[in-house]
Protein backbone atom coordinates (compact mmCIF):
# COMPACT_ATOMS: atom_id res chain seq x y z
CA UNK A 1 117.18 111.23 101.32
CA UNK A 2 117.19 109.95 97.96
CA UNK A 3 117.44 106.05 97.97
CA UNK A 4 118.21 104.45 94.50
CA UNK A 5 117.20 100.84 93.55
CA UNK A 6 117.41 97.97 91.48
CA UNK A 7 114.58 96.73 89.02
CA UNK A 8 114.03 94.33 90.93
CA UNK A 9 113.96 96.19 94.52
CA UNK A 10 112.05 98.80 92.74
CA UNK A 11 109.02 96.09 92.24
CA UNK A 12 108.60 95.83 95.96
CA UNK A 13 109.55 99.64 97.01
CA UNK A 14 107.06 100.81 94.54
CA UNK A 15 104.70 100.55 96.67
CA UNK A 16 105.90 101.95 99.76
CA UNK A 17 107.01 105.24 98.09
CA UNK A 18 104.05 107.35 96.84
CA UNK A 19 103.99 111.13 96.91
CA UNK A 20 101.30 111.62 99.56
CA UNK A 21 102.66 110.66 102.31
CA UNK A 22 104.56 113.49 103.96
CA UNK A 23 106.32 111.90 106.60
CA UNK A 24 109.11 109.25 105.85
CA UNK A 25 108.90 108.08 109.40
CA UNK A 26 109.94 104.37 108.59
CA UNK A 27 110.77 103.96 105.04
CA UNK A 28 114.45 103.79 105.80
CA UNK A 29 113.41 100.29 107.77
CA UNK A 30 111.59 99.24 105.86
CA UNK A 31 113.30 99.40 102.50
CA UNK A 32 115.59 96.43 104.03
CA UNK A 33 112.26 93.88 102.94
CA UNK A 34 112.62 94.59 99.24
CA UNK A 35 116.87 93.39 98.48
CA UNK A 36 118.21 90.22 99.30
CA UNK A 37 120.37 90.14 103.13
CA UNK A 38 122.14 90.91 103.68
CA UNK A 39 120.49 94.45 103.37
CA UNK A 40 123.38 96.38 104.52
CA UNK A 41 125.36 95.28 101.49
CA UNK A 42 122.61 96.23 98.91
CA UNK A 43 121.25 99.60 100.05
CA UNK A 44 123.02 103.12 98.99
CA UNK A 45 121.38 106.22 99.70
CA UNK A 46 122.65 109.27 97.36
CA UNK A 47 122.63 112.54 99.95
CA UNK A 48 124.52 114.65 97.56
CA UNK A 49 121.45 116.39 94.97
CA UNK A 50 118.80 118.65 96.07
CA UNK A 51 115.47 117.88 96.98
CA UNK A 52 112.29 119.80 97.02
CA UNK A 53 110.02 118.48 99.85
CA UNK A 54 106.14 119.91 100.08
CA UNK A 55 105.33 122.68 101.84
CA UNK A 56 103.54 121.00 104.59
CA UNK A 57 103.37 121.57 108.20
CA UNK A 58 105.23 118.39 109.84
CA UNK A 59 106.14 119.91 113.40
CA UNK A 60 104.20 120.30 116.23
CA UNK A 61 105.42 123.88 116.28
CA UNK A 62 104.05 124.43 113.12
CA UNK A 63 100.68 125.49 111.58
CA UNK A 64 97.70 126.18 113.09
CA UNK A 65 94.50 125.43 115.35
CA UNK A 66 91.86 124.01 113.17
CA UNK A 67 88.37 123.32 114.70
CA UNK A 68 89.68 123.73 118.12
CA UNK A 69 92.69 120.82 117.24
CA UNK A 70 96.23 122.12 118.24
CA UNK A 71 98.96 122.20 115.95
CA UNK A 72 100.94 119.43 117.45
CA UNK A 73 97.49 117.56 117.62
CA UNK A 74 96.53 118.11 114.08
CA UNK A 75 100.66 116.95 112.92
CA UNK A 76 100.26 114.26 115.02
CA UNK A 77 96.85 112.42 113.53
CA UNK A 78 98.59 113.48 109.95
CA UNK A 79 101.32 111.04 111.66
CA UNK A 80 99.67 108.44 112.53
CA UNK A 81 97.07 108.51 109.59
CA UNK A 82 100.56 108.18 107.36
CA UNK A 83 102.09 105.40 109.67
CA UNK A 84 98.84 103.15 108.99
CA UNK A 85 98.73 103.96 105.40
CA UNK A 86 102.54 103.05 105.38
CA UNK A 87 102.34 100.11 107.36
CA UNK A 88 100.02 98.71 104.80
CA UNK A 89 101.84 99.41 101.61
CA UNK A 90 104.37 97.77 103.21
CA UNK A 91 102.27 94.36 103.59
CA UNK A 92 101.37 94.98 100.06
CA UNK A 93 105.35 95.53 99.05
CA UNK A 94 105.99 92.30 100.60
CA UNK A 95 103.44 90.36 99.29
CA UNK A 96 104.78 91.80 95.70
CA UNK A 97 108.16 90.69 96.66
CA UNK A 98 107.50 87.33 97.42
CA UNK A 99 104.97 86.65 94.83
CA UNK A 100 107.91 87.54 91.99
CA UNK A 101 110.15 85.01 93.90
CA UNK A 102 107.04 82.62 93.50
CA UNK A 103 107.65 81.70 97.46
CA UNK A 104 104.81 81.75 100.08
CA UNK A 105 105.00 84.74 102.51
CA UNK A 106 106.81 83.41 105.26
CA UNK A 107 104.70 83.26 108.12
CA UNK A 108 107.13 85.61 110.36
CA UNK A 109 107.09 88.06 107.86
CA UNK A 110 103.32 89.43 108.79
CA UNK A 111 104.00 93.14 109.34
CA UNK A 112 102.56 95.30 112.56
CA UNK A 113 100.08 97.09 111.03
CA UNK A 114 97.79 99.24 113.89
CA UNK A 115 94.41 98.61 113.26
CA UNK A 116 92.10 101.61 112.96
């Protein structure tokens, strides 16, 4: 997936998209925060060019046992270690977003992150 954005989109999705987060679990939903609704109408996704992803293990299938941790185990804390990380830069992304509209968060807009 290679979504392309606005200048001003890009302000908010900045900081959702970093390199070091291997999974994208997410991102696609979340990328509906930084345009103006409705999203549907403002979002393209360009499917056509070639991507080089890491080299990481992202299956459970994948990999190996480290310090008595399964593969699936070990691909699954990666997981959820990402989703928290994620969850946050989202906040952050909306907070952005909002303060370059100079409008207060809207109270509904609070986002689910899973405390650690």
């Amino acid at each position: 997936m290679a979504p392309v954005f606005s200048r001003d989109a890009w302000r908010c999705v900045w900081h959702m998209i970093q390199n070091d987060l291997v999974h994208g679990w997410g991102l696609d939903f979340a990328l509906r925060r930084c345009v103006e609704e409705p999203a549907y109408e403002k979002i393209g996704i360009v499917d056509t060019e070639w991507i080089v992803h890491q080299s990481i293990p992202s299956l459970g299938s994948q990999g190996k046992e480290e310090d008595g941790i399964s593969p699936g185990q070990g691909v699954r804390d990666i997981c959820y270690m990402e989703w928290v990380m994620f969850e946050k830069r989202v906040d952050e992304a909306e907070k952005e977003y909002f303060k370059s509209l100079k409008v207060q968060t809207p109270s509904n807009s609070t986002i689910h992150c899973i405390s650690t």
